[in-house]
PDB file of N, CA and C in Angstrom:
ATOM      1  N   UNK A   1     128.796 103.216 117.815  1.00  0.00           N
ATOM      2  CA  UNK A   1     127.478 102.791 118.262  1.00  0.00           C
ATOM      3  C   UNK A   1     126.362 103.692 117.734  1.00  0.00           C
ATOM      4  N   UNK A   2     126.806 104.983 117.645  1.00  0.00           N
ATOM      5  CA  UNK A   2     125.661 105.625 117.236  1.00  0.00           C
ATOM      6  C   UNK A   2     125.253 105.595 115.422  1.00  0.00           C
ATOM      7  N   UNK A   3     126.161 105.012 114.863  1.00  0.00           N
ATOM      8  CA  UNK A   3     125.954 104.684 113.453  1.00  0.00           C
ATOM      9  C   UNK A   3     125.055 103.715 113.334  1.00  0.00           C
ATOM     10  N   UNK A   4     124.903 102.820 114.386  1.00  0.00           N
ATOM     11  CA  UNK A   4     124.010 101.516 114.390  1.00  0.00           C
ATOM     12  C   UNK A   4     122.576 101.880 113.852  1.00  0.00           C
ATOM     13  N   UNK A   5     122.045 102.731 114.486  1.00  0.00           N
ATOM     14  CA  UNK A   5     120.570 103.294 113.763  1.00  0.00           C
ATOM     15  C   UNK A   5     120.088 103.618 112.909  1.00  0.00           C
ATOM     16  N   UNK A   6     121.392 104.508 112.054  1.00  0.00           N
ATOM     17  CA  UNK A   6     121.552 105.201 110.914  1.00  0.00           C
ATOM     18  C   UNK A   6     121.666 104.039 109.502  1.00  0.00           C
ATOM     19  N   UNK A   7     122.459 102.996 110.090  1.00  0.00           N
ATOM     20  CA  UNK A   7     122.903 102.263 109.267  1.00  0.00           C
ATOM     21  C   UNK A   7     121.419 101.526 109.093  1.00  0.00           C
ATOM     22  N   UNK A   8     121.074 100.716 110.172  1.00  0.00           N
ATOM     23  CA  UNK A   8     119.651  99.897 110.091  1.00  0.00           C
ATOM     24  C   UNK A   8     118.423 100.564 108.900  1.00  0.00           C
ATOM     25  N   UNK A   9     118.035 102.317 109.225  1.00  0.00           N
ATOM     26  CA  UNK A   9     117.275 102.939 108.580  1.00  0.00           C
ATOM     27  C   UNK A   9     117.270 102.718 107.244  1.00  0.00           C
ATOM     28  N   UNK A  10     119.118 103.228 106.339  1.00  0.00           N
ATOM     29  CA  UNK A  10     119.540 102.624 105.538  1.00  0.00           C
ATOM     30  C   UNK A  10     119.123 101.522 104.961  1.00  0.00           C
ATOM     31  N   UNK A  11     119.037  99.929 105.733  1.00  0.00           N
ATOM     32  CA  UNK A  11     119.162  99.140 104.965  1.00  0.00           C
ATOM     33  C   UNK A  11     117.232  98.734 104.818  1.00  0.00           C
ATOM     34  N   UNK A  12     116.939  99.330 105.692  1.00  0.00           N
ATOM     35  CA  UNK A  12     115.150  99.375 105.573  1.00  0.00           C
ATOM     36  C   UNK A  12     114.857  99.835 104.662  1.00  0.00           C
ATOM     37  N   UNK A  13     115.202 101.212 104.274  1.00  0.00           N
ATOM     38  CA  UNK A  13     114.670 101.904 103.239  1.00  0.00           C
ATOM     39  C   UNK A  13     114.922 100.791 101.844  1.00  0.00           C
ATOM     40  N   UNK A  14     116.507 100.543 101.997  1.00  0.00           N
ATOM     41  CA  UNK A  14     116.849  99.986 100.536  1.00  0.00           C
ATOM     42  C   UNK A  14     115.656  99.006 100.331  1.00  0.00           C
ATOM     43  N   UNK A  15     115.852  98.218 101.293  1.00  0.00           N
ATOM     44  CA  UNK A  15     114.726  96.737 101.317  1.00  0.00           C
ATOM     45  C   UNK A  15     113.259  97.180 100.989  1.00  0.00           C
ATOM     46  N   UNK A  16     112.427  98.044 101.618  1.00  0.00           N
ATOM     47  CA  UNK A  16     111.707  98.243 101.006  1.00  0.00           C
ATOM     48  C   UNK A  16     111.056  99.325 100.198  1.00  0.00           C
ATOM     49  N   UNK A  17     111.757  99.962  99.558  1.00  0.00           N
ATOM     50  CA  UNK A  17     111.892 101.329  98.698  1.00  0.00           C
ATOM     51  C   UNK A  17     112.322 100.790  97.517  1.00  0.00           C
ATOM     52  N   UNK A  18     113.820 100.858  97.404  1.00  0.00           N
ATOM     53  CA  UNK A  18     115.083 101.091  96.188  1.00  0.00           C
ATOM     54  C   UNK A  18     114.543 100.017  95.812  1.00  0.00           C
ATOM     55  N   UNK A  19     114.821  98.531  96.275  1.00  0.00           N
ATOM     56  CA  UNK A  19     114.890  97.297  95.715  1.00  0.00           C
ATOM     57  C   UNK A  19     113.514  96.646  94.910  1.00  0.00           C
ATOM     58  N   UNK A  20     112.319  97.145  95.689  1.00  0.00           N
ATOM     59  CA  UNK A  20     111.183  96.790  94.851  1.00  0.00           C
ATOM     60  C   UNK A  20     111.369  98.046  93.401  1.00  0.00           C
ATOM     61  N   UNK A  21     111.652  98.948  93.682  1.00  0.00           N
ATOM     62  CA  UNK A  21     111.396  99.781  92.327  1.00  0.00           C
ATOM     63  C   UNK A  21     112.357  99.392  91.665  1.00  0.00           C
ATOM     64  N   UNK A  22     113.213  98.981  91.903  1.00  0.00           N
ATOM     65  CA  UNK A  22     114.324  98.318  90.613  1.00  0.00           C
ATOM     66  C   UNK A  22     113.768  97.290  90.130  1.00  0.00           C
ATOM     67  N   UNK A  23     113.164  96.436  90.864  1.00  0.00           N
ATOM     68  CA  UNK A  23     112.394  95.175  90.058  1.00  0.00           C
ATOM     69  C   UNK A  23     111.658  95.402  89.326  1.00  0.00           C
ATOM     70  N   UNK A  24     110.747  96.532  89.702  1.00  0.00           N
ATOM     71  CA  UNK A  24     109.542  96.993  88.805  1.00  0.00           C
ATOM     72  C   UNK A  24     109.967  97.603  87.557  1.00  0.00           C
ATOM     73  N   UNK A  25     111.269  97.937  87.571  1.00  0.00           N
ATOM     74  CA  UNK A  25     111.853  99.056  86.189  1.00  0.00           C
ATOM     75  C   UNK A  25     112.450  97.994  85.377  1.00  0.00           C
ATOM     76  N   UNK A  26     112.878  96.890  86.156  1.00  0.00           N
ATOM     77  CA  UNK A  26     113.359  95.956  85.641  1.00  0.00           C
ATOM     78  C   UNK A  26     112.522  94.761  84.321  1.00  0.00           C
ATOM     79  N   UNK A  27     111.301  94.679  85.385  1.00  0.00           N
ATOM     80  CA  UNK A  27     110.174  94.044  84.662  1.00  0.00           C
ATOM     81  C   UNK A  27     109.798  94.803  83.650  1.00  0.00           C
ATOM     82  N   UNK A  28     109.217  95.911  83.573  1.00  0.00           N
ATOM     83  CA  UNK A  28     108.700  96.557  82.684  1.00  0.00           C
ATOM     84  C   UNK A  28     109.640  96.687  81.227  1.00  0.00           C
ATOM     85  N   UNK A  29     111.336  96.995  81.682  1.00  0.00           N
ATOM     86  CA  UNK A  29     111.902  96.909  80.215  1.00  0.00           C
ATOM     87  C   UNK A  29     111.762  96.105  79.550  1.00  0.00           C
ATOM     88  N   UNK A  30     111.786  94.612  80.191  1.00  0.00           N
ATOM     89  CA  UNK A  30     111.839  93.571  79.675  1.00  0.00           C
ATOM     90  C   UNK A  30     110.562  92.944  79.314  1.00  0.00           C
ATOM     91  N   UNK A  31     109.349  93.996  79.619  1.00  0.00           N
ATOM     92  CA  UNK A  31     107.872  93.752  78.791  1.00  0.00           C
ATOM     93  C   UNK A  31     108.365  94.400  77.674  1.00  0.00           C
ATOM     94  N   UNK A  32     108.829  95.946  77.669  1.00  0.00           N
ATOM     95  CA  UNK A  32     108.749  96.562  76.435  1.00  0.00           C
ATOM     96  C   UNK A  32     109.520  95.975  75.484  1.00  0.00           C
ATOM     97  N   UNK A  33     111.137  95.474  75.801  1.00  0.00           N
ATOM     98  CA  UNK A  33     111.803  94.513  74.395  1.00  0.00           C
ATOM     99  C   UNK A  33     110.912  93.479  74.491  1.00  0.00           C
ATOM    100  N   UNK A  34     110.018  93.021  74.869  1.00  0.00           N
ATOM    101  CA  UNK A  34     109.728  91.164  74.287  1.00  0.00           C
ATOM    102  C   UNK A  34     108.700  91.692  73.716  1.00  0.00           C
ATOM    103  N   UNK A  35     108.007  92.870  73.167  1.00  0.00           N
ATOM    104  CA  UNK A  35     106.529  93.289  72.878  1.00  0.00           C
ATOM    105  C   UNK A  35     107.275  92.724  70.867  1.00  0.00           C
ATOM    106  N   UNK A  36     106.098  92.068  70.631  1.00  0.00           N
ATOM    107  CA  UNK A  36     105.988  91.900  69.434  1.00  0.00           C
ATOM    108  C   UNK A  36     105.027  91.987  68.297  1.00  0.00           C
ATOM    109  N   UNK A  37     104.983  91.514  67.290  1.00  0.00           N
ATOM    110  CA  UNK A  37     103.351  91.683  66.251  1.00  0.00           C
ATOM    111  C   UNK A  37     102.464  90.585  66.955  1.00  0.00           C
ATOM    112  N   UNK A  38     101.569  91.318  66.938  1.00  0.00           N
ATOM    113  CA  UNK A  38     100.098  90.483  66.998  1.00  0.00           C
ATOM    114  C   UNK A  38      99.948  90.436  68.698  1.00  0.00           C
ATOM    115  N   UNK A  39     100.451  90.887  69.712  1.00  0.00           N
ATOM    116  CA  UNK A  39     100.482  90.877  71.342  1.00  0.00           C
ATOM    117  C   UNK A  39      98.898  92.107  71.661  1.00  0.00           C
ATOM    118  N   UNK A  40      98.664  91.683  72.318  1.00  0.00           N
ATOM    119  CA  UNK A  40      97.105  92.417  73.138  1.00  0.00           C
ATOM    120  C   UNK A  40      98.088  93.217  73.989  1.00  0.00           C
ATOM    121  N   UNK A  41      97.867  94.742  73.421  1.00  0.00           N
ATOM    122  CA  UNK A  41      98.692  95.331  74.815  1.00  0.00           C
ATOM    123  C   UNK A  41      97.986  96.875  75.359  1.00  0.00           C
ATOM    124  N   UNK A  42      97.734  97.103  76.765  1.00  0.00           N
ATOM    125  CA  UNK A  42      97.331  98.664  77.068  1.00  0.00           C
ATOM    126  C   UNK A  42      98.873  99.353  76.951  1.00  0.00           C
ATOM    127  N   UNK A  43      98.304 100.695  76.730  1.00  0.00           N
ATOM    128  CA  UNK A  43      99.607 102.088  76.866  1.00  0.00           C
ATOM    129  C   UNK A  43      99.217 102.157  78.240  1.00  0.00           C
ATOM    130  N   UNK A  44     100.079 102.997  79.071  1.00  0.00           N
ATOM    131  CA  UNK A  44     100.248 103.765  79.598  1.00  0.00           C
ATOM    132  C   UNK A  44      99.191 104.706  80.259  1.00  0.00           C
ATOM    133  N   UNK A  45      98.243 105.216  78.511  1.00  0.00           N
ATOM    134  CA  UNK A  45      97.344 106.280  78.721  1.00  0.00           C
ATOM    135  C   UNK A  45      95.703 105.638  78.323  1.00  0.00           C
ATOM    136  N   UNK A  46      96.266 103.849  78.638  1.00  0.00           N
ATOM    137  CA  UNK A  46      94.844 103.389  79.039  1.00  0.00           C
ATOM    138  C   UNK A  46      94.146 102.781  77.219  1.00  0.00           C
ATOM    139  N   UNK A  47      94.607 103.280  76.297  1.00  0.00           N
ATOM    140  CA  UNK A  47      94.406 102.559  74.818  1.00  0.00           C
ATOM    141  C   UNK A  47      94.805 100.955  75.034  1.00  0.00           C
ATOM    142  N   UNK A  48      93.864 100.338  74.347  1.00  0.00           N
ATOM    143  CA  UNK A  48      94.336  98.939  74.318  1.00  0.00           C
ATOM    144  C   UNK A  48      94.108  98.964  72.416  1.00  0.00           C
ATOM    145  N   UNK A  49      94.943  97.353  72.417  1.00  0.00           N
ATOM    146  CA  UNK A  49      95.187  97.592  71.068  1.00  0.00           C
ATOM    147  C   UNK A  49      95.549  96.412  70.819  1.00  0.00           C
ATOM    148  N   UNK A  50      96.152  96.368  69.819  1.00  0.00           N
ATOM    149  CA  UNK A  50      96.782  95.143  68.891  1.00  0.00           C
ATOM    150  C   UNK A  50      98.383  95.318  68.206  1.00  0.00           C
ATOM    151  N   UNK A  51      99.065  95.024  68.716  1.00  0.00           N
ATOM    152  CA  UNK A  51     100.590  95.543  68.201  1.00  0.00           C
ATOM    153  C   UNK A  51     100.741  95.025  66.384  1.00  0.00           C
ATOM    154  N   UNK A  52     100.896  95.873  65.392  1.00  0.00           N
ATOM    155  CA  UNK A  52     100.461  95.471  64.196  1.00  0.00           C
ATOM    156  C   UNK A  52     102.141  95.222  63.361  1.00  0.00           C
ATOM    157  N   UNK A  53     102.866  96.193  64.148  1.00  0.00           N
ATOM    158  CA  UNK A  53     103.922  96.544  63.411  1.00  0.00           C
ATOM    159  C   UNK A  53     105.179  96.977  64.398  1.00  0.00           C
ATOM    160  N   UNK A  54     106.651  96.612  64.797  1.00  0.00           N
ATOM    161  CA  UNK A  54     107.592  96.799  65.493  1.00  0.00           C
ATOM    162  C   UNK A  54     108.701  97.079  64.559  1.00  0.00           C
ATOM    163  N   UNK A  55     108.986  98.764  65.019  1.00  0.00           N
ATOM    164  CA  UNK A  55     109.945  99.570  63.884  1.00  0.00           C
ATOM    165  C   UNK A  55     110.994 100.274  64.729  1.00  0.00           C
ATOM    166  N   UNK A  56     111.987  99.093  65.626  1.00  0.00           N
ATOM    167  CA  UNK A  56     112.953  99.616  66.594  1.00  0.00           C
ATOM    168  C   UNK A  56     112.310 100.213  67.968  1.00  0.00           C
ATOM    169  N   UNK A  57     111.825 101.799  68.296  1.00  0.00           N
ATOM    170  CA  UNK A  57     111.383 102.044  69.234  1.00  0.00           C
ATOM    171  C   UNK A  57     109.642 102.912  68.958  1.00  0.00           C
ATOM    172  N   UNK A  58     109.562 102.935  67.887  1.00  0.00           N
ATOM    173  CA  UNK A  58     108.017 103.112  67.288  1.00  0.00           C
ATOM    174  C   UNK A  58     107.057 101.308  66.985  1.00  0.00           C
ATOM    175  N   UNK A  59     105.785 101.231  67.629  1.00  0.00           N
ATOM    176  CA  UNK A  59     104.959 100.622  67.325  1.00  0.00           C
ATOM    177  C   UNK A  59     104.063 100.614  66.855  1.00  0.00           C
ATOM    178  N   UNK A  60     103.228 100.147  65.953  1.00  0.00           N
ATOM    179  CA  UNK A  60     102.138 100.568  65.075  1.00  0.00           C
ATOM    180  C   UNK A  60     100.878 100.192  65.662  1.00  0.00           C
ATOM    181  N   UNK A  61     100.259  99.859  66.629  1.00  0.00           N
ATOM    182  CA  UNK A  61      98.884  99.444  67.058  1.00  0.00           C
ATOM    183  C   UNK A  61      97.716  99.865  66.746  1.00  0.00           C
ATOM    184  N   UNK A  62      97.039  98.495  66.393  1.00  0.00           N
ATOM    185  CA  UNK A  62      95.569  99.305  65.486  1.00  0.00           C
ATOM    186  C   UNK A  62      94.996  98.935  67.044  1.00  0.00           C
ATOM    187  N   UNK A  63      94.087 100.023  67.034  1.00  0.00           N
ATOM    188  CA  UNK A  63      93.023 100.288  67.962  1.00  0.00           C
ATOM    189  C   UNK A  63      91.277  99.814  67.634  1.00  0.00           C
ATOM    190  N   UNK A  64      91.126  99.841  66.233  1.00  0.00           N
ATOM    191  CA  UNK A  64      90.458  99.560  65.571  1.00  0.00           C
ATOM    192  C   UNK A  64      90.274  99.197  64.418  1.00  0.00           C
ATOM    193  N   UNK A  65      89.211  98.604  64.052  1.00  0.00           N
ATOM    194  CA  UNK A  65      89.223  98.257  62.609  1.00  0.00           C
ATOM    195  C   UNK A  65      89.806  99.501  61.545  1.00  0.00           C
ATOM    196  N   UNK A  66      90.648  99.278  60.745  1.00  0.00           N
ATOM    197  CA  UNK A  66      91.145 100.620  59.859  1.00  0.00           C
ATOM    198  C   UNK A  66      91.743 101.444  60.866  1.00  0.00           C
ATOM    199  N   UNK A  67      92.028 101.147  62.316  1.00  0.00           N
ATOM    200  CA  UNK A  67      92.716 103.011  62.444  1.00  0.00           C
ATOM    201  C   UNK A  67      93.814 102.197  63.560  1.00  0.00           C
ATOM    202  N   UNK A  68      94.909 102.525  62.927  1.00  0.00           N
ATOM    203  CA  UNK A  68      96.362 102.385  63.622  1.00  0.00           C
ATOM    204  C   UNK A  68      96.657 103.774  64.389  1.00  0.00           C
ATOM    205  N   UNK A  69      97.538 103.782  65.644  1.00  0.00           N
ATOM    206  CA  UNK A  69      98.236 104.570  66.114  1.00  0.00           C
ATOM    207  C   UNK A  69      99.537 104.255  66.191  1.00  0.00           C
ATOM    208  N   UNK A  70     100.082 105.284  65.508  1.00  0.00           N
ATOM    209  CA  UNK A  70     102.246 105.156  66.186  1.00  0.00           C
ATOM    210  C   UNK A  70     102.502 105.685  67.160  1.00  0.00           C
ATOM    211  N   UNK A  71     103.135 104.728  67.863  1.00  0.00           N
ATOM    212  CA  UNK A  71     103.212 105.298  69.899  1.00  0.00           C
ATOM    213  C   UNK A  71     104.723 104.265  69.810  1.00  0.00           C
ATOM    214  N   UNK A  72     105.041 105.044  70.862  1.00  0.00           N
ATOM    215  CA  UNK A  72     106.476 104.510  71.574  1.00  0.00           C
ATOM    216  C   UNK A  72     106.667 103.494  71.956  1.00  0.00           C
ATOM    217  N   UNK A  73     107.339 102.700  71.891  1.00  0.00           N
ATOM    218  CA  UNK A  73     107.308 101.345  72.599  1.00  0.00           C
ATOM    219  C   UNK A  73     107.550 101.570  73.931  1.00  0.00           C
ATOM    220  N   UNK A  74     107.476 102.498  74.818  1.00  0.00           N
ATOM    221  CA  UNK A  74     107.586 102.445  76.301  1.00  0.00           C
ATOM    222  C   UNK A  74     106.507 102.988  76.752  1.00  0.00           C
ATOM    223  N   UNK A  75     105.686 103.263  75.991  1.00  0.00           N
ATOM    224  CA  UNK A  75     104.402 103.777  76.428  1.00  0.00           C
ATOM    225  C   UNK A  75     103.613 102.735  76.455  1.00  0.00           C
ATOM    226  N   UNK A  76     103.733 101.338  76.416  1.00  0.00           N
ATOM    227  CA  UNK A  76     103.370 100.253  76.405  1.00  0.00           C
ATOM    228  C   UNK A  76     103.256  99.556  77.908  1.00  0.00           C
ATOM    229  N   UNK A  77     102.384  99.671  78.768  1.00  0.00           N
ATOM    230  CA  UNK A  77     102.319  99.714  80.533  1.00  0.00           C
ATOM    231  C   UNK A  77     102.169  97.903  80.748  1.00  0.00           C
ATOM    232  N   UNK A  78     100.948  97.663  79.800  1.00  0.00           N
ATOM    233  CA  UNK A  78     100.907  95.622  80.327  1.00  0.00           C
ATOM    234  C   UNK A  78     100.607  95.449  78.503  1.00  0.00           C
ATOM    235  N   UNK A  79     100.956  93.484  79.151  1.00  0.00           N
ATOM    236  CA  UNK A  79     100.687  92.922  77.733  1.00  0.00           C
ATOM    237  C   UNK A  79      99.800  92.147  78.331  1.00  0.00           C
ATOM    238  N   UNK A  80      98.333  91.738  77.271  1.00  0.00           N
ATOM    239  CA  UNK A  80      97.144  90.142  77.747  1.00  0.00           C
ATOM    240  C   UNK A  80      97.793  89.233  76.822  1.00  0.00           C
ATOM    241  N   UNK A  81      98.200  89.359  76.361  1.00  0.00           N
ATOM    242  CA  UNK A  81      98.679  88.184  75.119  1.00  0.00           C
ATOM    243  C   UNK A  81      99.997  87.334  75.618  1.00  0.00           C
ATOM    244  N   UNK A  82      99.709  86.128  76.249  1.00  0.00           N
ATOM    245  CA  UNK A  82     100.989  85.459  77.525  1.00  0.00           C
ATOM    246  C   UNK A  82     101.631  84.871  76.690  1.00  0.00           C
ATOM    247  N   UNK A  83     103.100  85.110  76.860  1.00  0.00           N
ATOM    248  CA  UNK A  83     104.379  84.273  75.741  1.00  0.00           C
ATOM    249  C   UNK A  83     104.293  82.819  75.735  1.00  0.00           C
ATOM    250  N   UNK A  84     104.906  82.489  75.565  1.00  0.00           N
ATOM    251  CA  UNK A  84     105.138  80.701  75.313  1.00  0.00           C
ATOM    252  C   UNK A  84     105.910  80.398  76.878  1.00  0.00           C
ATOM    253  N   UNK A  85     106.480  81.303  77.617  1.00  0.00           N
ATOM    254  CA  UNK A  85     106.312  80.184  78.682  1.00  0.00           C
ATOM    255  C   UNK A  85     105.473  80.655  79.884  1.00  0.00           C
ATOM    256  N   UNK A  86     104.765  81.264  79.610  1.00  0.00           N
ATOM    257  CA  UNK A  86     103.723  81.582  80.561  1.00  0.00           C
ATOM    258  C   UNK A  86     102.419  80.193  80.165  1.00  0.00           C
ATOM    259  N   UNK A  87     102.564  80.305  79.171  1.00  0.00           N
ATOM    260  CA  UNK A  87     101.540  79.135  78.436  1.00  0.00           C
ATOM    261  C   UNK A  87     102.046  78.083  78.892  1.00  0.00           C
ATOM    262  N   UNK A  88     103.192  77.519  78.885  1.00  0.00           N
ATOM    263  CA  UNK A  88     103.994  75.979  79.090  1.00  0.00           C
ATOM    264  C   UNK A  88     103.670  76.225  80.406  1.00  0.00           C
ATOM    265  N   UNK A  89     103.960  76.687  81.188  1.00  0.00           N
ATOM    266  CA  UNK A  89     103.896  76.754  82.918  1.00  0.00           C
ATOM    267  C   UNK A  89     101.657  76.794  83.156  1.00  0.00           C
ATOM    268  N   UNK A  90     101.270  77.109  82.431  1.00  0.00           N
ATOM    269  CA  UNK A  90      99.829  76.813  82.803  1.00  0.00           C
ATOM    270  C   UNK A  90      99.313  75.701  82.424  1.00  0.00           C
ATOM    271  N   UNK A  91      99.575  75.082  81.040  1.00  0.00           N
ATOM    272  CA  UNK A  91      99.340  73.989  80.836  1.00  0.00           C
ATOM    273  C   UNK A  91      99.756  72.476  81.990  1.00  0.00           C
ATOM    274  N   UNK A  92     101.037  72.611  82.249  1.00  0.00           N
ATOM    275  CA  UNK A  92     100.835  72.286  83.451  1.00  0.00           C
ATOM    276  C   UNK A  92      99.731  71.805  84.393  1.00  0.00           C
ATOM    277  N   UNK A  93      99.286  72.522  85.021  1.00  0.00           N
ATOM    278  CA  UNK A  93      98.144  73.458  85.681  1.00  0.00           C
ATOM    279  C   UNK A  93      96.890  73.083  84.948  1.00  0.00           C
ATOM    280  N   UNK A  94      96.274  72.599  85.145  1.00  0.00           N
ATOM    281  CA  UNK A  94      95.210  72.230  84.081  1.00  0.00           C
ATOM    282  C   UNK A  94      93.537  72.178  85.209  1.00  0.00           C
ATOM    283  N   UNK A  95      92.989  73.275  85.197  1.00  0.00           N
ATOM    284  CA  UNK A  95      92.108  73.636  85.838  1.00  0.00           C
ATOM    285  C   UNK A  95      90.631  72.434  85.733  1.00  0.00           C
ATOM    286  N   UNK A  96      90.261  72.816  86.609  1.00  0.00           N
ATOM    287  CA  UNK A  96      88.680  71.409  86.401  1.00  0.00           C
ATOM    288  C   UNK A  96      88.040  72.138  85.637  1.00  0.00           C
ATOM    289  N   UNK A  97      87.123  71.314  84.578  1.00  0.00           N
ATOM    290  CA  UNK A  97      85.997  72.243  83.976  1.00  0.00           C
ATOM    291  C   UNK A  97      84.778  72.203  84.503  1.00  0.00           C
ATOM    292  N   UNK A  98      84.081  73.064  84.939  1.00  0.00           N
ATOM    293  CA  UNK A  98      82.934  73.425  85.686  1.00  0.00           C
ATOM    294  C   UNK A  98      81.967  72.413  84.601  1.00  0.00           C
ATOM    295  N   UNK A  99      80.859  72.570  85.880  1.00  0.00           N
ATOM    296  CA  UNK A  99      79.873  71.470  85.214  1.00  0.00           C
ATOM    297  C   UNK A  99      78.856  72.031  84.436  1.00  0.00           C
ATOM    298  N   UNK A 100      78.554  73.396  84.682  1.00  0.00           N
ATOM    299  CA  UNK A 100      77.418  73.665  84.259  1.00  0.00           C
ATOM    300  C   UNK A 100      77.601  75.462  83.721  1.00  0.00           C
ATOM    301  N   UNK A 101      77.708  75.921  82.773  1.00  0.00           N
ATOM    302  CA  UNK A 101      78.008  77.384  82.728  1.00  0.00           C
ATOM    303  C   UNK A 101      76.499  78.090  83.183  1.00  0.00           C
ATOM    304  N   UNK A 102      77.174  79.408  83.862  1.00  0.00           N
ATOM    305  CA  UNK A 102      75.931  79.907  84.712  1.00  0.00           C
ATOM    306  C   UNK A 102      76.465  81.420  84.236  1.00  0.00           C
ATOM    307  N   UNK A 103      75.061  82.187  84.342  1.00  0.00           N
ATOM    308  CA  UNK A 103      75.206  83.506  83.855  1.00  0.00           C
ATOM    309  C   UNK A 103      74.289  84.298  85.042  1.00  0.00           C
ATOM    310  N   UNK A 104      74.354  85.531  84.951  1.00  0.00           N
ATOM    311  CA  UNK A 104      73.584  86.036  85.709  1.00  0.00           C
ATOM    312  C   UNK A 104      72.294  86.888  84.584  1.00  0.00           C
ATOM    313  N   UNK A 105      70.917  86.602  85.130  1.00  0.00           N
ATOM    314  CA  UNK A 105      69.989  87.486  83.902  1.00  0.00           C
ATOM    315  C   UNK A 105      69.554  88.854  84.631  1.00  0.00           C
ATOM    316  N   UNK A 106      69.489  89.691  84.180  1.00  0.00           N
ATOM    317  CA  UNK A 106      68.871  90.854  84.751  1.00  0.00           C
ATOM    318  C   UNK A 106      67.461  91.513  84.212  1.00  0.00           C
ATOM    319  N   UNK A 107      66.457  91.538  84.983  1.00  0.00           N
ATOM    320  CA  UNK A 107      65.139  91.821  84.978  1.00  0.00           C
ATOM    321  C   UNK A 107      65.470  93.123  84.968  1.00  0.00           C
ATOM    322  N   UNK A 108      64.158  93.811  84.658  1.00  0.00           N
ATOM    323  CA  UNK A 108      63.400  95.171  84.156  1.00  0.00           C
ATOM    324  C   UNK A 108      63.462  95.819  85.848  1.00  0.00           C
ATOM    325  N   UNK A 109      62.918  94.598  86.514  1.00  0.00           N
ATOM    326  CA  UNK A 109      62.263  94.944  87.449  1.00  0.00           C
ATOM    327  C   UNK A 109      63.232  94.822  88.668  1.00  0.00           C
ATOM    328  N   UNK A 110      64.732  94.544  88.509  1.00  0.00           N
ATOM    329  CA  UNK A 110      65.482  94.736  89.329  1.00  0.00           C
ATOM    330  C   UNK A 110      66.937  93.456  89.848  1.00  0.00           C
ATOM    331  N   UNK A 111      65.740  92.763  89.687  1.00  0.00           N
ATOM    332  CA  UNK A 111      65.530  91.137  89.941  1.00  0.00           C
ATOM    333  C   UNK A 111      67.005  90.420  89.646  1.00  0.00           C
ATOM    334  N   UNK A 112      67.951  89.836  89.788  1.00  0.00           N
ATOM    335  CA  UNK A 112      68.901  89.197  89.212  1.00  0.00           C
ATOM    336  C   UNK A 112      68.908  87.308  89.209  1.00  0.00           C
ATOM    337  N   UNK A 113      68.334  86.727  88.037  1.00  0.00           N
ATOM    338  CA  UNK A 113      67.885  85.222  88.023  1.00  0.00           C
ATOM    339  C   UNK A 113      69.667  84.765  87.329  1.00  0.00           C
ATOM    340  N   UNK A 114      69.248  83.469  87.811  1.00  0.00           N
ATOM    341  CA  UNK A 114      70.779  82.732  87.467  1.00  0.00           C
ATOM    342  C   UNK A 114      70.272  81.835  86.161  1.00  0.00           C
ATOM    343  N   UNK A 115      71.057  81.530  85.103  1.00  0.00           N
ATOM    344  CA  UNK A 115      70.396  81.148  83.964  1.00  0.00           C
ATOM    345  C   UNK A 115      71.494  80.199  83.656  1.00  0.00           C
ATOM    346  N   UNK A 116      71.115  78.458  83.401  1.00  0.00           N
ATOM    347  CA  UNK A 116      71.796  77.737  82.822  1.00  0.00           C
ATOM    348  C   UNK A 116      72.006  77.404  81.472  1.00  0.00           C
ATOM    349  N   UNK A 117      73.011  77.476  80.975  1.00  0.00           N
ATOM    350  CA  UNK A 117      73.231  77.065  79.838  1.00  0.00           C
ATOM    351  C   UNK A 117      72.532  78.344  78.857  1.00  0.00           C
ATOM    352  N   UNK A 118      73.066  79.494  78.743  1.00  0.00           N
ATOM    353  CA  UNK A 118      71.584  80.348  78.602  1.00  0.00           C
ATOM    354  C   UNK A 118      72.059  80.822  76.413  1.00  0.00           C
ATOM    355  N   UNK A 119      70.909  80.638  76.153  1.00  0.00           N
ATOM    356  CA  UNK A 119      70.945  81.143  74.189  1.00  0.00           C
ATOM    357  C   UNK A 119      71.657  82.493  74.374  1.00  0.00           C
ATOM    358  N   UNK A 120      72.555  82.506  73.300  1.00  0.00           N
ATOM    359  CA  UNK A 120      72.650  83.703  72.854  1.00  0.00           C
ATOM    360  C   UNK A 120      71.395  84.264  72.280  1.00  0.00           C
ATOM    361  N   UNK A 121      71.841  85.576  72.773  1.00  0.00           N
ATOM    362  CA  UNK A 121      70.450  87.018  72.614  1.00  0.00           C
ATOM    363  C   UNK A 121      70.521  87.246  70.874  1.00  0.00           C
TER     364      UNK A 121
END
């Protein structure tokens, strides 16, 4: 009987401790193998980039026009660039298109006016 408590604590912790961080270690490997050429991806240390080049566990990402960095492929934290079935599963999903695009303008003087349809500057 007195194991009963011990045991419960146990299976709390696993449930919500162990088991979410395995998912999370889980997810993340399986960002870093699917990372490929041409994917929108941040590091780790906050660089975003353009994956240019995949050389086993080195990646080539240009950061900018002319300037590549070689970084690790696990230093690779998220990808913006959604695979093919993230795409098939949204298409799906097919959002309303708003009627009218609206921007916000900002005055000198503080002011914030709402602007339809507004020219590029």
């Amino acid at each position: 009987m007195s194991f009963v408590p011990l045991i419960l604590i146990f299976l709390l912790m696993y449930m919500f401790l162990i088991r979410p961080q395995q998912k999370r270690a889980k997810a993340q490997q399986q960002l870093v193998q699917s990372v490929q050429s041409g994917d929108e991806v941040r590091l780790s240390s906050g660089i975003h980039g353009v994956v240019n080049e995949v050389e086993g566990d080195i990646v080539w990402l240009e950061v900018a026009k002319d300037l590549e960095l070689k970084v690790l492929r696990t230093a690779i934290d998220h990808r913006f660039t959604e695979t093919a079935d993230e795409v098939a599963v949204e298409e799906d999903e097919v959002p309303p298109e708003p009627d009218v695009k609206k921007r916000k303008k900002y005055k000198p003087s503080g002011e914030i006016e709402a602007v339809e349809n507004p020219e590029e500057d």
